[in-house]
N, C-alpha and C. Protein backbone atom coordinates (compact mmCIF):
# COMPACT_ATOMS: atom_id res chain seq x y z
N UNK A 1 34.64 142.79 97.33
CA UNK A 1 35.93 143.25 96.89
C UNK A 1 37.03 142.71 97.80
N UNK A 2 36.36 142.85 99.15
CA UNK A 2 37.87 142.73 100.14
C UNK A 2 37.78 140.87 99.75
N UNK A 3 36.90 139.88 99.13
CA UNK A 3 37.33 138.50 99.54
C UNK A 3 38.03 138.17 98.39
N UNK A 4 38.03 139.75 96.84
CA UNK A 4 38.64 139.32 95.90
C UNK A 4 40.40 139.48 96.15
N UNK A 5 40.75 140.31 96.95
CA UNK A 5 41.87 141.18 97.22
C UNK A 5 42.66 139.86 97.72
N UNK A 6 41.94 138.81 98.90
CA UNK A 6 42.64 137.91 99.72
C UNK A 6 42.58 136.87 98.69
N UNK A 7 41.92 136.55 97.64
CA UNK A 7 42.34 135.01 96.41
C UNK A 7 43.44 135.80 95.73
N UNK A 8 43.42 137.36 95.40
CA UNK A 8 44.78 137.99 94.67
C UNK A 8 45.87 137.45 95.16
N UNK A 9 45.82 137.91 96.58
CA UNK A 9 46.97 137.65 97.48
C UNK A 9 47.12 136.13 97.52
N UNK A 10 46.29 135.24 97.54
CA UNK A 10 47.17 133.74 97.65
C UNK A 10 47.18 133.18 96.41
N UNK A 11 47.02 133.93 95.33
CA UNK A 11 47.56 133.21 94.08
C UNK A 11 49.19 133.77 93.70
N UNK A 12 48.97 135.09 94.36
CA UNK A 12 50.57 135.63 94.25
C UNK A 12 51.83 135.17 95.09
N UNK A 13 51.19 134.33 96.53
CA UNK A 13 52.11 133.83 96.90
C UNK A 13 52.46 132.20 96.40
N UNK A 14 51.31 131.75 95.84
CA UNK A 14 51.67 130.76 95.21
C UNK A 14 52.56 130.77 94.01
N UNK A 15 52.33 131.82 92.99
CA UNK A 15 53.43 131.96 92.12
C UNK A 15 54.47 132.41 92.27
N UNK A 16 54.97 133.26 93.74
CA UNK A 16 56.22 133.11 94.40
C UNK A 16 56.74 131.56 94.80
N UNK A 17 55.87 130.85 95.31
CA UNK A 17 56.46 129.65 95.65
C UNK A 17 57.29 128.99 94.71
N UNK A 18 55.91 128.66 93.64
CA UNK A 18 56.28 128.12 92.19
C UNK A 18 57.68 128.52 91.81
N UNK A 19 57.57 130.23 91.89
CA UNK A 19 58.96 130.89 91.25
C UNK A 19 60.21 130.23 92.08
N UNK A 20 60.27 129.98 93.38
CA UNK A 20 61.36 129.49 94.07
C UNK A 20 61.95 128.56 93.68
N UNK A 21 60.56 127.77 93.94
CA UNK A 21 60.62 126.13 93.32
C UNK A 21 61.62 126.21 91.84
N UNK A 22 61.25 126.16 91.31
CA UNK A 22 62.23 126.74 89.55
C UNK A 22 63.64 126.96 89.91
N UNK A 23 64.14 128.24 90.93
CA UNK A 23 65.28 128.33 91.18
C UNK A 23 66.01 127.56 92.06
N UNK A 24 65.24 126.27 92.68
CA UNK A 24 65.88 125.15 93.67
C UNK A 24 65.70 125.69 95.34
N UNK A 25 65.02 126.65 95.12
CA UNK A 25 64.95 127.20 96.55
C UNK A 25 63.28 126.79 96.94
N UNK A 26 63.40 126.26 98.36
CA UNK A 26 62.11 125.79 98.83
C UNK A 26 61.63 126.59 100.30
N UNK A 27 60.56 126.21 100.70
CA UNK A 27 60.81 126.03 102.06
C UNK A 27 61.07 125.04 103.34
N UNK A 28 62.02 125.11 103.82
CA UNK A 28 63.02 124.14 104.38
C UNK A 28 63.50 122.80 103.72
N UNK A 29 63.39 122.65 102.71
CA UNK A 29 63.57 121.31 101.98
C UNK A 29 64.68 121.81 100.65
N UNK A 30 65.32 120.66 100.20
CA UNK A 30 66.83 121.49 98.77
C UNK A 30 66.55 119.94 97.88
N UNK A 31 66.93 120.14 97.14
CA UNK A 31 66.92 119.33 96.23
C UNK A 31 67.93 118.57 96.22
N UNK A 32 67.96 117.25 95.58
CA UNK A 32 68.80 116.33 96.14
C UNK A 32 69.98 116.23 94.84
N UNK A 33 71.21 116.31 94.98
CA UNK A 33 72.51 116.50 94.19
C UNK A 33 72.58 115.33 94.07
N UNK A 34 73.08 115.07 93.02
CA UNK A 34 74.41 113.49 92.79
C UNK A 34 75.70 114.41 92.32
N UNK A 35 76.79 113.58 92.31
CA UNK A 35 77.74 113.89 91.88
C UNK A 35 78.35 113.15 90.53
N UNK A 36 78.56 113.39 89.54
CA UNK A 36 78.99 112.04 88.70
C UNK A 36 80.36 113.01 88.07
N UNK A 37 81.55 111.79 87.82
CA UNK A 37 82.80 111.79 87.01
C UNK A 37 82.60 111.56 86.05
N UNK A 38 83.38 112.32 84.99
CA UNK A 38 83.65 112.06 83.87
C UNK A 38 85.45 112.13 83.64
N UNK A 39 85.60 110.00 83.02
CA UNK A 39 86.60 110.02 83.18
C UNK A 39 87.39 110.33 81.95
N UNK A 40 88.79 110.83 82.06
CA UNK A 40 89.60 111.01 80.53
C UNK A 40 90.86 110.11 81.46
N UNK A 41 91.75 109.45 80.51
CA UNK A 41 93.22 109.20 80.42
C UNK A 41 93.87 110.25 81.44
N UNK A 42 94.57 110.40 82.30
CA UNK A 42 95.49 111.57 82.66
C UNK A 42 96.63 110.97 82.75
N UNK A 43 97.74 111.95 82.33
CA UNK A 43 99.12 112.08 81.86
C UNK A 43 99.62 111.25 82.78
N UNK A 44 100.72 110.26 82.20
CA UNK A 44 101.58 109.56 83.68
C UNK A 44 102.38 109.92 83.53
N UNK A 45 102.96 110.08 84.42
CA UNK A 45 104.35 111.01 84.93
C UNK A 45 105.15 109.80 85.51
N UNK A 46 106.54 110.16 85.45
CA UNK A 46 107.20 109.04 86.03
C UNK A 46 107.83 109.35 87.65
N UNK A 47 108.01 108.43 88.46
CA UNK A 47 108.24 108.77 89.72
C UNK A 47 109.15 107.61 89.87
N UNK A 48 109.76 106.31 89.63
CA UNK A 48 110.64 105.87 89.47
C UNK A 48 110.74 104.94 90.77
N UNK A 49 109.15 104.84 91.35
CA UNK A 49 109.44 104.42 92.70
C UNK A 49 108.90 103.04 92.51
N UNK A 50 109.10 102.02 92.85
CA UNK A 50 108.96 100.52 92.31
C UNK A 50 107.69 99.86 92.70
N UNK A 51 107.11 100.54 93.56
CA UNK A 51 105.37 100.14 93.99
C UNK A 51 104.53 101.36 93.42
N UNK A 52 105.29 102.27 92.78
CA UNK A 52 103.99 103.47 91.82
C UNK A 52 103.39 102.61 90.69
N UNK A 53 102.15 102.58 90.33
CA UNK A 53 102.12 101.78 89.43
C UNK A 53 100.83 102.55 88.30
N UNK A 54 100.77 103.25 87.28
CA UNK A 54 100.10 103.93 86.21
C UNK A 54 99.19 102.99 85.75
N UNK A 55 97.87 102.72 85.41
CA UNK A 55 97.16 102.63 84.17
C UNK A 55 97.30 103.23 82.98
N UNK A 56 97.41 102.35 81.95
CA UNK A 56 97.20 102.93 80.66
C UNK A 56 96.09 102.30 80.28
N UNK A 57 95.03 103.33 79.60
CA UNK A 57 93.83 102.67 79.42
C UNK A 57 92.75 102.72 80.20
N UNK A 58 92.01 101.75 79.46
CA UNK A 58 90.93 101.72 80.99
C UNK A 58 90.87 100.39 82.11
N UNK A 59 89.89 100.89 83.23
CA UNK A 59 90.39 99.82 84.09
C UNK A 59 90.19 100.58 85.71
N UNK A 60 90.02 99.96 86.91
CA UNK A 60 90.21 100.36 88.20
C UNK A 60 90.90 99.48 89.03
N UNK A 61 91.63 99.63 90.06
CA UNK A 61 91.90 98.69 91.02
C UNK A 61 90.56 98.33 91.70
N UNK A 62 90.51 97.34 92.26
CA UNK A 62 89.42 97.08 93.57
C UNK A 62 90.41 97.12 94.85
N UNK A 63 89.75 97.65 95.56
CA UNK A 63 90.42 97.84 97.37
C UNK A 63 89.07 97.61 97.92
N UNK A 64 89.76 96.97 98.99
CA UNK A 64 88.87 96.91 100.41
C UNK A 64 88.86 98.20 101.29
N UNK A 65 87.39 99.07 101.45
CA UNK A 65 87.51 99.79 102.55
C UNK A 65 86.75 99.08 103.74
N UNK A 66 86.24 100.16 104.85
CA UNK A 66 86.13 99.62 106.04
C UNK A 66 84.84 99.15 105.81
N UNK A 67 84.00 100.08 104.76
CA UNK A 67 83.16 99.73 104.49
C UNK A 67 82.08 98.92 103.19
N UNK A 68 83.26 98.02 102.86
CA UNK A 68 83.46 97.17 101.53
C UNK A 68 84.02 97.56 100.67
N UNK A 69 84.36 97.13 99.23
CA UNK A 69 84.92 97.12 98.10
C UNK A 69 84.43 98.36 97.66
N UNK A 70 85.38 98.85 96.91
CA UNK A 70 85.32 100.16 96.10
C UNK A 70 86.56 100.56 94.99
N UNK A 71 86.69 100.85 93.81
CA UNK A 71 87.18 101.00 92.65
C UNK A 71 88.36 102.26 92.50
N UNK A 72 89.52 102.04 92.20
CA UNK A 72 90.48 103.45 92.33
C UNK A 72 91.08 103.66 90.85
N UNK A 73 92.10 104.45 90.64
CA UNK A 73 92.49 104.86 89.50
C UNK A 73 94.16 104.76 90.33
N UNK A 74 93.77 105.14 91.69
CA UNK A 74 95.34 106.19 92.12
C UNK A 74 96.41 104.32 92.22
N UNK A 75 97.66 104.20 92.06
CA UNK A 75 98.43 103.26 91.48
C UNK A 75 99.55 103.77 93.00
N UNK A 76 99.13 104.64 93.36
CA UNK A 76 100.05 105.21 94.56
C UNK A 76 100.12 103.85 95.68
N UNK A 77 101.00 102.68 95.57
CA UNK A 77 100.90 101.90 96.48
C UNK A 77 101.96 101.89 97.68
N UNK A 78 101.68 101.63 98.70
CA UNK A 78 102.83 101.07 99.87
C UNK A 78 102.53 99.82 100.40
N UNK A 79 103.73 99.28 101.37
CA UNK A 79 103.27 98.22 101.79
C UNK A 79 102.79 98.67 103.29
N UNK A 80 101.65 98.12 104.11
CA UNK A 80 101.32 98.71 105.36
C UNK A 80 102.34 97.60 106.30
N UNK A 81 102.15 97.61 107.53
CA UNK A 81 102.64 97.44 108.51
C UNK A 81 103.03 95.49 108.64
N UNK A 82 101.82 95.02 107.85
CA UNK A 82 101.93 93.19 107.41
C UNK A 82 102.68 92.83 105.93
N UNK A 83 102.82 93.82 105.49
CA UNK A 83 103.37 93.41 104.03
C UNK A 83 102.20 93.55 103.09
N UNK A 84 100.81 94.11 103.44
CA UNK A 84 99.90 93.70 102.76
C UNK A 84 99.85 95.10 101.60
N UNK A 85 99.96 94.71 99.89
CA UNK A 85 100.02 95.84 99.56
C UNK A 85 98.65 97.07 99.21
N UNK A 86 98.31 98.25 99.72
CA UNK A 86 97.47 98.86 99.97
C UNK A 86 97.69 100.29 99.14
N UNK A 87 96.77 100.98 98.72
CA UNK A 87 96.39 102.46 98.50
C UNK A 87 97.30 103.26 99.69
N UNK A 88 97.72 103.87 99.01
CA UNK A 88 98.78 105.10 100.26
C UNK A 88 97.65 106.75 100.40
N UNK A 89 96.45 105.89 100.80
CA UNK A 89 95.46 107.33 101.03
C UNK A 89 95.01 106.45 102.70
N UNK A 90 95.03 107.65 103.61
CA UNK A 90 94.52 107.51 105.18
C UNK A 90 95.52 106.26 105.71
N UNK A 91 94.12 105.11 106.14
CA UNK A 91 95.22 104.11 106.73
C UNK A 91 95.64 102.95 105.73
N UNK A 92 95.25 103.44 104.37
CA UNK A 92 95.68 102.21 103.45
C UNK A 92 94.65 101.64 103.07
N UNK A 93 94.14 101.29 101.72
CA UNK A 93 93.03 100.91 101.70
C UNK A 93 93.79 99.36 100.58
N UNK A 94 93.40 97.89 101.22
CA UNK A 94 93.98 96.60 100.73
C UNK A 94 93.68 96.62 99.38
N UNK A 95 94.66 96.22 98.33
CA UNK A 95 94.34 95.40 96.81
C UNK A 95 93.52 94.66 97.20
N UNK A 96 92.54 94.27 95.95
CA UNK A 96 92.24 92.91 95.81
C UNK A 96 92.34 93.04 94.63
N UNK A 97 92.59 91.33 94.51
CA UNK A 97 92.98 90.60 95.29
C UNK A 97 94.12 90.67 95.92
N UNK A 98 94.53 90.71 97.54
CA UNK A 98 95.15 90.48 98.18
C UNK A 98 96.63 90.26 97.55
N UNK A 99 97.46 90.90 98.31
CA UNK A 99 98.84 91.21 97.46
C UNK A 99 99.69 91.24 98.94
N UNK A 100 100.47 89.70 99.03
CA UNK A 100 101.74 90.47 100.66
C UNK A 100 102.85 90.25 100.16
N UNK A 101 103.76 90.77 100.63
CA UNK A 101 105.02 90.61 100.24
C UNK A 101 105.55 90.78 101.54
N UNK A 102 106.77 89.90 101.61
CA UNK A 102 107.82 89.95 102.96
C UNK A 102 108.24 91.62 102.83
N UNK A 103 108.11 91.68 104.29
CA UNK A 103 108.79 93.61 104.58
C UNK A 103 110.45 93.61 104.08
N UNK A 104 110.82 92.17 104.14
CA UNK A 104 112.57 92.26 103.75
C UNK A 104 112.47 92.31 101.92
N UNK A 105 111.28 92.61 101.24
CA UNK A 105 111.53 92.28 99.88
C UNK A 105 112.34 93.08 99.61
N UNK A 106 113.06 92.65 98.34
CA UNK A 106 113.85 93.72 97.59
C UNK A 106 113.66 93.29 95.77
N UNK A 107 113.82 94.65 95.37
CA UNK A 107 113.87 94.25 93.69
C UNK A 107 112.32 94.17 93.26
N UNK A 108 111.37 94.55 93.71
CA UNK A 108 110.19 94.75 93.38
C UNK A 108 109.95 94.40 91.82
N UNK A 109 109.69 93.77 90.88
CA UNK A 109 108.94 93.98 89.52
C UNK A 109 107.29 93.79 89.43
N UNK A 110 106.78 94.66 88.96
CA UNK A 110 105.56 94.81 88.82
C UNK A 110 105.34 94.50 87.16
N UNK A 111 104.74 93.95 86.30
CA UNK A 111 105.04 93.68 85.02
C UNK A 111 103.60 94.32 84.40
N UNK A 112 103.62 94.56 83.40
CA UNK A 112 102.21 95.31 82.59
C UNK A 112 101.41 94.70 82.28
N UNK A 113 101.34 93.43 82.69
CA UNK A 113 99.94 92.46 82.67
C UNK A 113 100.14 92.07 84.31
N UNK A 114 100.44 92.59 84.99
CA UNK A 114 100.02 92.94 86.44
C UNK A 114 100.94 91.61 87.33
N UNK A 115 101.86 90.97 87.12
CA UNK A 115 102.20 90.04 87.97
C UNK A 115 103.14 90.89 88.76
N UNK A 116 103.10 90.24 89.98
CA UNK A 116 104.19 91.49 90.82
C UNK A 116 105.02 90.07 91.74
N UNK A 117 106.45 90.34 91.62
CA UNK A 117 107.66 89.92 91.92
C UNK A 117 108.36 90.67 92.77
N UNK A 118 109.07 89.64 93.80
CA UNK A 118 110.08 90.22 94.24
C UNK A 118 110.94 89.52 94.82
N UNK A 119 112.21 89.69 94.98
CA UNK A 119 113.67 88.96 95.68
C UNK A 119 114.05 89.33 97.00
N UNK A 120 114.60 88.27 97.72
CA UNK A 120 114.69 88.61 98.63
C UNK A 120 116.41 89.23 99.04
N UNK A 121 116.97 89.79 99.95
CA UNK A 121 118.39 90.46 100.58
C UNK A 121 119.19 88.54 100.03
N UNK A 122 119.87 88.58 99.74
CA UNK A 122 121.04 87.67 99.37
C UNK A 122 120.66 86.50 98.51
N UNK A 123 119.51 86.75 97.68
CA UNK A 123 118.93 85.73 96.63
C UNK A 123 118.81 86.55 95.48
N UNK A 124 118.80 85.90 94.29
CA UNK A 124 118.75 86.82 93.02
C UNK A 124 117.28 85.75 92.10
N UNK A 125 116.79 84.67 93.10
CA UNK A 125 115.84 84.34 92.53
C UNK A 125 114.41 85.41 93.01
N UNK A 126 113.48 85.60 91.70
CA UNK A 126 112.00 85.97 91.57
C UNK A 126 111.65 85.17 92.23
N UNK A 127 110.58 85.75 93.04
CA UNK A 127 109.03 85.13 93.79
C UNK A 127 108.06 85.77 93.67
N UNK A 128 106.87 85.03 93.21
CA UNK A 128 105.48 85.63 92.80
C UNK A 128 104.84 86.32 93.78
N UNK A 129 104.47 87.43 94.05
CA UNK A 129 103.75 87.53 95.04
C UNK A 129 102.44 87.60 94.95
N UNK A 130 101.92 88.18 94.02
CA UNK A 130 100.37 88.01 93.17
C UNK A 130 100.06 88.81 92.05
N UNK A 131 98.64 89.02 91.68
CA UNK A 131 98.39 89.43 90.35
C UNK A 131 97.36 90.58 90.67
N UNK A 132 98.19 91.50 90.29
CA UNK A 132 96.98 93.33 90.58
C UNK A 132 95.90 92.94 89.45
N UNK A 133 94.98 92.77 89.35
CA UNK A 133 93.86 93.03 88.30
C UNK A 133 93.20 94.80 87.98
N UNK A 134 92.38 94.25 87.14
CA UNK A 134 91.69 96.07 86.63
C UNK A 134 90.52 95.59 86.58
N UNK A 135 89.29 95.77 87.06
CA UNK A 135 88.35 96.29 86.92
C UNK A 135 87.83 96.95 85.87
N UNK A 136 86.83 97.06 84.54
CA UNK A 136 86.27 97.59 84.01
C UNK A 136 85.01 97.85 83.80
N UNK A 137 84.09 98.92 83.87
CA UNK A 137 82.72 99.32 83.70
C UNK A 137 82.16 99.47 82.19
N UNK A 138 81.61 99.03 81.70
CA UNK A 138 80.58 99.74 80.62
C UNK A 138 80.41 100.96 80.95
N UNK A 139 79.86 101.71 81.58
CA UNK A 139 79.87 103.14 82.01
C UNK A 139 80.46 103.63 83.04
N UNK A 140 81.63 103.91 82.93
CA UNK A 140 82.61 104.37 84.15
C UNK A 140 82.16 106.18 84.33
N UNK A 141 81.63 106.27 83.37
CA UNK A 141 81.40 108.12 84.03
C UNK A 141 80.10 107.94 85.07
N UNK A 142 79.29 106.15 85.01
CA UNK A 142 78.37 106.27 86.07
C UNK A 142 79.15 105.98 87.41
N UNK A 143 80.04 105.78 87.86
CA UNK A 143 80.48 105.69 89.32
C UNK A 143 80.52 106.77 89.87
N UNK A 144 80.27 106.49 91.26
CA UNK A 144 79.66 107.45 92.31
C UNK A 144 80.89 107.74 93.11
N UNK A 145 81.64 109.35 93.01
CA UNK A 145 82.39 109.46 94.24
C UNK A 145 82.41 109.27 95.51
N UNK A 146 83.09 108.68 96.39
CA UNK A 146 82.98 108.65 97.93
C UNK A 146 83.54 109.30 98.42
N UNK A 147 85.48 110.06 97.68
CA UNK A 147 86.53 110.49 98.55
C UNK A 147 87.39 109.96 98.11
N UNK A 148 88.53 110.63 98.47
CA UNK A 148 90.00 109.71 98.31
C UNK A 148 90.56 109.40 97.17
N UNK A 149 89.46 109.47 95.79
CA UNK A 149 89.73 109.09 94.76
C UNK A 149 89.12 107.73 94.60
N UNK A 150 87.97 107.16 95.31
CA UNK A 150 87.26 106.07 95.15
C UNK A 150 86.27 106.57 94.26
N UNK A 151 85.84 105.26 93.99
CA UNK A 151 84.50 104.94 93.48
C UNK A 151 83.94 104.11 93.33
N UNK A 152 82.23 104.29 93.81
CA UNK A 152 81.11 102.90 93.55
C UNK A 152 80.37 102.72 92.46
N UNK A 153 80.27 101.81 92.16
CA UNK A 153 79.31 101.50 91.23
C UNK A 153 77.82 102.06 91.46
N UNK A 154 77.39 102.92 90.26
CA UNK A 154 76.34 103.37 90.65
C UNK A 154 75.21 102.85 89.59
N UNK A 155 73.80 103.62 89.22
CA UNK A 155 72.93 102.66 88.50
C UNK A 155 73.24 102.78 87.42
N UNK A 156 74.31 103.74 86.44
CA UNK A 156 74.66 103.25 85.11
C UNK A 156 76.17 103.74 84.92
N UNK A 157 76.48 103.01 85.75
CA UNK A 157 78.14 102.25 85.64
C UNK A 157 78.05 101.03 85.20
N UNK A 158 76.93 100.67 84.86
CA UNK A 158 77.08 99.00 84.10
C UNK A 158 77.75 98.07 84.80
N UNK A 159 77.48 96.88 84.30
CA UNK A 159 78.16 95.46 84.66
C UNK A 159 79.85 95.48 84.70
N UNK A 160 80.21 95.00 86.29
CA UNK A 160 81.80 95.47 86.31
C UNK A 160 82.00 93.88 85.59
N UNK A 161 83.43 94.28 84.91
CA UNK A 161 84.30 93.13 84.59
C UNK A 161 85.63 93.03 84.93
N UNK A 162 85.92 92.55 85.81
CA UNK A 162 87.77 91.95 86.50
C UNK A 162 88.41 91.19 85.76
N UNK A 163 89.69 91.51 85.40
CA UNK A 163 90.39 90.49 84.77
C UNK A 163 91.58 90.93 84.83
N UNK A 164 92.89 90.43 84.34
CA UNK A 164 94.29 90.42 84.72
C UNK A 164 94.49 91.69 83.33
N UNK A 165 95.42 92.94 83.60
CA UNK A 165 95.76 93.79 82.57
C UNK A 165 96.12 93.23 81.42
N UNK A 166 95.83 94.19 80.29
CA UNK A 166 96.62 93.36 79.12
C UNK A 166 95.87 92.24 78.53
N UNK A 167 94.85 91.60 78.99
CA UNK A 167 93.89 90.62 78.39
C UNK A 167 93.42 91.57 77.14
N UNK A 168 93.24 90.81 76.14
CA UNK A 168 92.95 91.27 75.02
C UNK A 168 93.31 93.06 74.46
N UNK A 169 94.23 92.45 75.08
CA UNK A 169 95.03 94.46 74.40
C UNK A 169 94.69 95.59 74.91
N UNK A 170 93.87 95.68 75.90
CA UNK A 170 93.08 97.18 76.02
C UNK A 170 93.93 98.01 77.10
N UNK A 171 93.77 97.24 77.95
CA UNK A 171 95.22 98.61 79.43
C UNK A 171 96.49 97.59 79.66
N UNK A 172 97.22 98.61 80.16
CA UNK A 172 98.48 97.74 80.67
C UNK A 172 98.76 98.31 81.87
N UNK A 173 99.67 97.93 83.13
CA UNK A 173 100.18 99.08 84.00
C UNK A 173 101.66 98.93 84.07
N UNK A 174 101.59 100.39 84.49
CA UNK A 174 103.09 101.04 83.95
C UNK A 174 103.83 101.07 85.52
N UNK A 175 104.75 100.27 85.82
CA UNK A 175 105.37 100.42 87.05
C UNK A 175 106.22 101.64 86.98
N UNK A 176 106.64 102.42 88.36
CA UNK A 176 107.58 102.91 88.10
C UNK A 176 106.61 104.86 87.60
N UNK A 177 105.08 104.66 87.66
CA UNK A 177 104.75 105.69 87.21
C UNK A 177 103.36 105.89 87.81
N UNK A 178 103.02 107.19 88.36
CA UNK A 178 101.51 107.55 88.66
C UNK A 178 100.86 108.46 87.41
N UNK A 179 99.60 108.35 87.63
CA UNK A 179 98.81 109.04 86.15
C UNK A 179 98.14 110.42 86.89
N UNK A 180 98.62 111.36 86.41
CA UNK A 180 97.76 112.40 86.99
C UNK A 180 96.37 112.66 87.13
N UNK A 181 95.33 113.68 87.32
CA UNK A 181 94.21 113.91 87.44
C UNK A 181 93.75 113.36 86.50
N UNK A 182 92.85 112.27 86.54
CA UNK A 182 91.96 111.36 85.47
C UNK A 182 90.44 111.64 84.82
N UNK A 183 89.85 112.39 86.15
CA UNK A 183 88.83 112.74 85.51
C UNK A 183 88.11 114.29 86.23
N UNK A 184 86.97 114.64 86.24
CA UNK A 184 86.21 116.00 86.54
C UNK A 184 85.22 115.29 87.44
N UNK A 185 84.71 116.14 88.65
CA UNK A 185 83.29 115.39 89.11
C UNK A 185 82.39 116.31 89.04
N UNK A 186 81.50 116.28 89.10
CA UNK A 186 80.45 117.50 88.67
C UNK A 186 79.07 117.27 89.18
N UNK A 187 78.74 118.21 89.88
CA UNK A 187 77.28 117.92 90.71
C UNK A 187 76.44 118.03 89.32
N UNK A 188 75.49 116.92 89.37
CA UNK A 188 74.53 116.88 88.34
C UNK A 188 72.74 116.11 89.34
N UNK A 189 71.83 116.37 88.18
CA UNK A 189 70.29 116.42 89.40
C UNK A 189 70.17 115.16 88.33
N UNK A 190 69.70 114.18 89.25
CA UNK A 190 69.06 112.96 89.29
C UNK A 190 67.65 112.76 89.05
């Protein structure tokens, strides 16, 4: 009897285990989270400031972080300390492709197929300064948050495609405007 009492007892703590297990609770070990976005359009608002720059559509910037390339939505640009134009999150995270403009620019135009212009203090001629591109995913709800409003390509974000806005009709960007909250992130199990 007493060796039936001790198999009672370790089948019951095994179906406690089991039971844990089910609710994500272990011992010393958790289950491993992803996070994934799901993106929508968000509202652009106008801010009137001549380096804000909106997506309409779909599409990402590419920036350089410290720790390689990574994909944005936010259009929030400044110029940093070289003229180089950058993300206005921490210390600036660079366009690419690469975008400088003289610190004396004036008259900024940013155009909706992405060429960006500007004049200088006592000239009324345009100068090119370069071309913002967009980024697009086949599956953009697969990119992986990092922060800041980045994102990496993750295993079904699909094949990225770069190209200048406005190619075949699909986004444009809207100078002169930021797009509000774009999408949701949501812990989901892998």
């Amino acid at each position: 009897m007493q060796g039936r009492s001790k198999l009672q007892s370790f089948f019951n703590v095994l179906i406690i285990i089991n039971a844990l297990a089910l609710c994500g609770l272990g011992l010393g070990t958790r289950r491993a989270v992803a996070m994934r976005s799901y993106f929508v359009q968000g509202t652009l608002r106008t801010t009137e400031r001549e380096l804000d720059v909106g997506i309409e559509g779909h599409g990402f910037f590419k920036v350089q972080t410290d720790t390689g390339e990574a994909y944005t939505r936010n259009g929030d640009f400044v110029l940093d300390k070289d003229g180089h134009l950058v993300v206005n999150v921490g210390d600036g995270y660079r366009v690419l492709p690469a975008i400088t403009l003289p610190l004396s620019a004036t008259g900024i135009n940013i155009a909706q197929y992405g060429v960006v212009y500007y004049t200088v203090s006592g000239s009324s001629t345009k100068q090119k300064a370069g071309q913002l591109q967009l980024t697009k995913f086949t599956n953009p709800d697969g990119l992986r948050p990092i922060g800041h409003g980045l994102f990496l390509p993750g295993h079904s974000s699909g094949p990225s495609i770069t190209g200048n806005p406005d190619q075949n009709g699909t986004s444009i960007i809207l100078q002169g405007f930021l797009e509000d909250k774009t999408g949701q992130t949501f812990p989901v199990q892998d």
